[in-house]
N, C-alpha and C. Protein backbone atom coordinates (compact mmCIF):
# COMPACT_ATOMS: atom_id res chain seq x y z
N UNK A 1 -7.82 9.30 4.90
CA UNK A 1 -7.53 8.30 3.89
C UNK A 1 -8.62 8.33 2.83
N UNK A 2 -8.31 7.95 1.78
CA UNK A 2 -8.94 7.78 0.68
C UNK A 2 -10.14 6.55 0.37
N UNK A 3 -11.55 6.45 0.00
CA UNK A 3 -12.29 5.53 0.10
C UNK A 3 -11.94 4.00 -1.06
N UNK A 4 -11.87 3.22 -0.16
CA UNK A 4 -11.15 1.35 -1.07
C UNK A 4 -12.04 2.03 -2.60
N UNK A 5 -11.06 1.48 -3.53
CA UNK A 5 -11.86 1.64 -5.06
C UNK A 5 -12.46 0.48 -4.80
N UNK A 6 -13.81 0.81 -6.04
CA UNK A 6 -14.75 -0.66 -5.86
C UNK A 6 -14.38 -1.46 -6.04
N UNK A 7 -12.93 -1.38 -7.46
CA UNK A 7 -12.96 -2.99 -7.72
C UNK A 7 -11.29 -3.27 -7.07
N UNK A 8 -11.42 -4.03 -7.16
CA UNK A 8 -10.48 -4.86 -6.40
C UNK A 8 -9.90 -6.06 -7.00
N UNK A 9 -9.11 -6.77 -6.31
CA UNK A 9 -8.12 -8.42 -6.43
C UNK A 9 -9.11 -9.08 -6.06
N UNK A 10 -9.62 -10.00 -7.02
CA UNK A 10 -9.87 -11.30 -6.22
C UNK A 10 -9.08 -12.52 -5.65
N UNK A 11 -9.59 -12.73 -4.37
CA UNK A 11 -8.03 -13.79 -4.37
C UNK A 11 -8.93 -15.18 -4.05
N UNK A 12 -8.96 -15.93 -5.44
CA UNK A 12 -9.79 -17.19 -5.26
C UNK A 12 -9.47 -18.34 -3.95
N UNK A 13 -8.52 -18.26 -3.29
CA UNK A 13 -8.29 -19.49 -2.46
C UNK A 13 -9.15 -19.26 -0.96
N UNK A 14 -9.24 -17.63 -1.14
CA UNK A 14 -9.97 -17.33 0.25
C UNK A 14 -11.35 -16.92 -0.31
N UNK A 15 -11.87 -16.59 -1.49
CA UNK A 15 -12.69 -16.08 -1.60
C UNK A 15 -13.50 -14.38 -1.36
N UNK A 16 -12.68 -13.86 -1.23
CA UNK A 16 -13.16 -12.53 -1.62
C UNK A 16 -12.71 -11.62 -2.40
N UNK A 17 -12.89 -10.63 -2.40
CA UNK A 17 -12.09 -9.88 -2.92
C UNK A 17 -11.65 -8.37 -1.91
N UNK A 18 -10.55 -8.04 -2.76
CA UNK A 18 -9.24 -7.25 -1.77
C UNK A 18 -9.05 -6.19 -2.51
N UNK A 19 -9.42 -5.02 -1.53
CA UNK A 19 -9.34 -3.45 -1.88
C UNK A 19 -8.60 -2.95 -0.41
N UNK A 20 -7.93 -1.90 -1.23
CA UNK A 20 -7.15 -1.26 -0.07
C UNK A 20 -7.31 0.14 -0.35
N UNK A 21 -6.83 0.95 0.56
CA UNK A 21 -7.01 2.83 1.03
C UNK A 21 -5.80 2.67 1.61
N UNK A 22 -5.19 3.84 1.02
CA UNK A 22 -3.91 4.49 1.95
C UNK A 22 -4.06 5.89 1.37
N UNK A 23 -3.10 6.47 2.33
CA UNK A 23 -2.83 8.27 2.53
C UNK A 23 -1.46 8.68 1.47
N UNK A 24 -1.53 7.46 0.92
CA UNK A 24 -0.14 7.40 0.18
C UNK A 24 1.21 8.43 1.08
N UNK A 25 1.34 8.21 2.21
CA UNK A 25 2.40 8.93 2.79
C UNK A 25 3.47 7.61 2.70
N UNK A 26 4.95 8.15 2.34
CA UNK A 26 5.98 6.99 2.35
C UNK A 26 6.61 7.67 4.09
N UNK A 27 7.03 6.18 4.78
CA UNK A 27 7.24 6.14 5.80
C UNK A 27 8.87 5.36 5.26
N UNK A 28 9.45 5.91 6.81
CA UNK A 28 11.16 5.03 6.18
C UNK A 28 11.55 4.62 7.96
N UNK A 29 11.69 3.60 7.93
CA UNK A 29 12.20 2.93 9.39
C UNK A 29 13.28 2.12 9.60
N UNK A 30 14.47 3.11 8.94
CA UNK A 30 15.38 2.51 8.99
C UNK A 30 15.99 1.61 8.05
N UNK A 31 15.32 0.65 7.37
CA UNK A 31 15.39 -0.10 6.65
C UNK A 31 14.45 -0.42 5.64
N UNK A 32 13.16 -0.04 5.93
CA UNK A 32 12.40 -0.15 4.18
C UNK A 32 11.66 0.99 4.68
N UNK A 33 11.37 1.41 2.71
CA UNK A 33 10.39 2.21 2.35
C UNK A 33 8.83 1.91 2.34
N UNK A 34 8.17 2.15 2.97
CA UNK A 34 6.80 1.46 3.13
C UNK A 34 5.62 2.98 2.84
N UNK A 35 4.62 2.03 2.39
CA UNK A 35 3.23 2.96 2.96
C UNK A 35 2.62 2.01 3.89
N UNK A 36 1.28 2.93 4.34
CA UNK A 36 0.62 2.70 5.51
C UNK A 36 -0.96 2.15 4.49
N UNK A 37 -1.35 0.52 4.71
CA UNK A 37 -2.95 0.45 4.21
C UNK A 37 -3.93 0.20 4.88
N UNK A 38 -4.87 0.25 4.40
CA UNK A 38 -5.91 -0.17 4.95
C UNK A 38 -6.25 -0.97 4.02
N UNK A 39 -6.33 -2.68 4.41
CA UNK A 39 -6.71 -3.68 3.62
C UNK A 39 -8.00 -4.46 3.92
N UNK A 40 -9.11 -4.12 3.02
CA UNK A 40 -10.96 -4.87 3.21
C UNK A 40 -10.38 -5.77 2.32
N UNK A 41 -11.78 -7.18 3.09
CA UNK A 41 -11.90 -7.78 2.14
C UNK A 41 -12.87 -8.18 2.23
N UNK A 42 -13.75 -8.03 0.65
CA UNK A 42 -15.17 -8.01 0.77
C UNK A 42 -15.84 -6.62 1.59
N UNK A 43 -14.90 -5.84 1.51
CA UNK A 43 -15.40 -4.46 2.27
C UNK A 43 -15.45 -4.10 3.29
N UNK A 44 -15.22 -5.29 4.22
CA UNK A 44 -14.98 -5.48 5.61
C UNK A 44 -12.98 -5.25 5.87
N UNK A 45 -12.98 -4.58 7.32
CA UNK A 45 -11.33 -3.90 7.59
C UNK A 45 -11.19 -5.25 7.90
N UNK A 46 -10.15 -5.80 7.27
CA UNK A 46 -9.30 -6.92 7.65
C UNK A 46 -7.70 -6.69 8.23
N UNK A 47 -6.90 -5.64 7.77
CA UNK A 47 -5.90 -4.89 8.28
C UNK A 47 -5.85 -3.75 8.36
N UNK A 48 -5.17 -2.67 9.22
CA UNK A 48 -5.94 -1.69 9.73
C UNK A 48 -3.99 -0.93 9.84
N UNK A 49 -3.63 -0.28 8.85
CA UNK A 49 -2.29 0.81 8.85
C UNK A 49 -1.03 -0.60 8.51
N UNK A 50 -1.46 -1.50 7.88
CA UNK A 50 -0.76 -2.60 7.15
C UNK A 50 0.55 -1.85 6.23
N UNK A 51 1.78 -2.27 6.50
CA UNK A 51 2.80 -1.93 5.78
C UNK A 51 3.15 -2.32 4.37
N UNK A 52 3.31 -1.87 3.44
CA UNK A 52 3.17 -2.43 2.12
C UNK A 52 4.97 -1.76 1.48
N UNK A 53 5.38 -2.50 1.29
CA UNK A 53 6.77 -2.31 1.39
C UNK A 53 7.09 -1.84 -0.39
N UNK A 54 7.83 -0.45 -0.82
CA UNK A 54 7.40 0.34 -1.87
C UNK A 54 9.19 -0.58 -2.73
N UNK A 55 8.66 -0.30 -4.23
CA UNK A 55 9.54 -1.20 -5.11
C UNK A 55 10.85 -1.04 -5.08
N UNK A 56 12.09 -1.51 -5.25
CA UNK A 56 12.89 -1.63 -5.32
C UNK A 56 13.13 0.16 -6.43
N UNK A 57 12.22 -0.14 -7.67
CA UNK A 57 12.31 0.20 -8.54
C UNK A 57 11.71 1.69 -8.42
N UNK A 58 10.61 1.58 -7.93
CA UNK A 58 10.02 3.25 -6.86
C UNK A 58 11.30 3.82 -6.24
N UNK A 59 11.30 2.82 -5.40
CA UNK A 59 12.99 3.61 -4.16
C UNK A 59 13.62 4.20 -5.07
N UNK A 60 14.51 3.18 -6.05
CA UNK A 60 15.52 4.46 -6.88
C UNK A 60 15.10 5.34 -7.41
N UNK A 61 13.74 5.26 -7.84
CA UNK A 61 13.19 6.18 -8.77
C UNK A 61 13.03 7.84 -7.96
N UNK A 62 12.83 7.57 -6.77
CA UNK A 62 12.58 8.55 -5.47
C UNK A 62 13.70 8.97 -5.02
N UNK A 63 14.67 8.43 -4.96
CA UNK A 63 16.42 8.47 -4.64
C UNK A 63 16.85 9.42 -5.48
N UNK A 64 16.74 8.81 -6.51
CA UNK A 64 17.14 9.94 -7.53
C UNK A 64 16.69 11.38 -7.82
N UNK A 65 15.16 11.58 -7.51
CA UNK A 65 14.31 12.50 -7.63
C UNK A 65 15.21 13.77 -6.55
N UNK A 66 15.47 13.13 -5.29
CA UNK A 66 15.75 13.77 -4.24
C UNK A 66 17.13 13.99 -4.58
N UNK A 67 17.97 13.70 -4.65
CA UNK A 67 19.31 13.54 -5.28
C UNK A 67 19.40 14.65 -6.04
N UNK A 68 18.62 15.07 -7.05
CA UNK A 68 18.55 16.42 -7.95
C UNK A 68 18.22 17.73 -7.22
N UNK A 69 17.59 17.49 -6.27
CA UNK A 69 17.25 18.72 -5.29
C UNK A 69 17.92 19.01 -4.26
């Protein structure tokens, strides 16, 4: 996986801030398109292969891609 970029989301209600790393591999289980993250906050692993569910607007965009080939 790739190292969290420095900067990040701050998310004021919890107080830190939120960087993530993924392998950008798309995973499909049936029912959504996801990647796999790794979510710090404050730099510390807070979720560890976290599913991040890819756009409506990605999907078709990827659908289609494959569709031509």
């Amino acid at each position: 996986m790739s190292i969290p970029a420095p900067e990040g989301t701050l998310i004021p209600e919890i107080g830190v801030i939120e960087t993530t790393e993924s392998d950008n591999i798309l995973h499909w289980d049936g029912t959504d398109l996801y990647v796999e993250q790794d979510v710090y906050h404050n730099g510390q692993l807070v979720h560890r292969r976290y599913r991040r569910r890819v756009t409506r607007q990605v999907a078709q965009a990827l659908a289609q891609i494959l569709a031509q080939h």
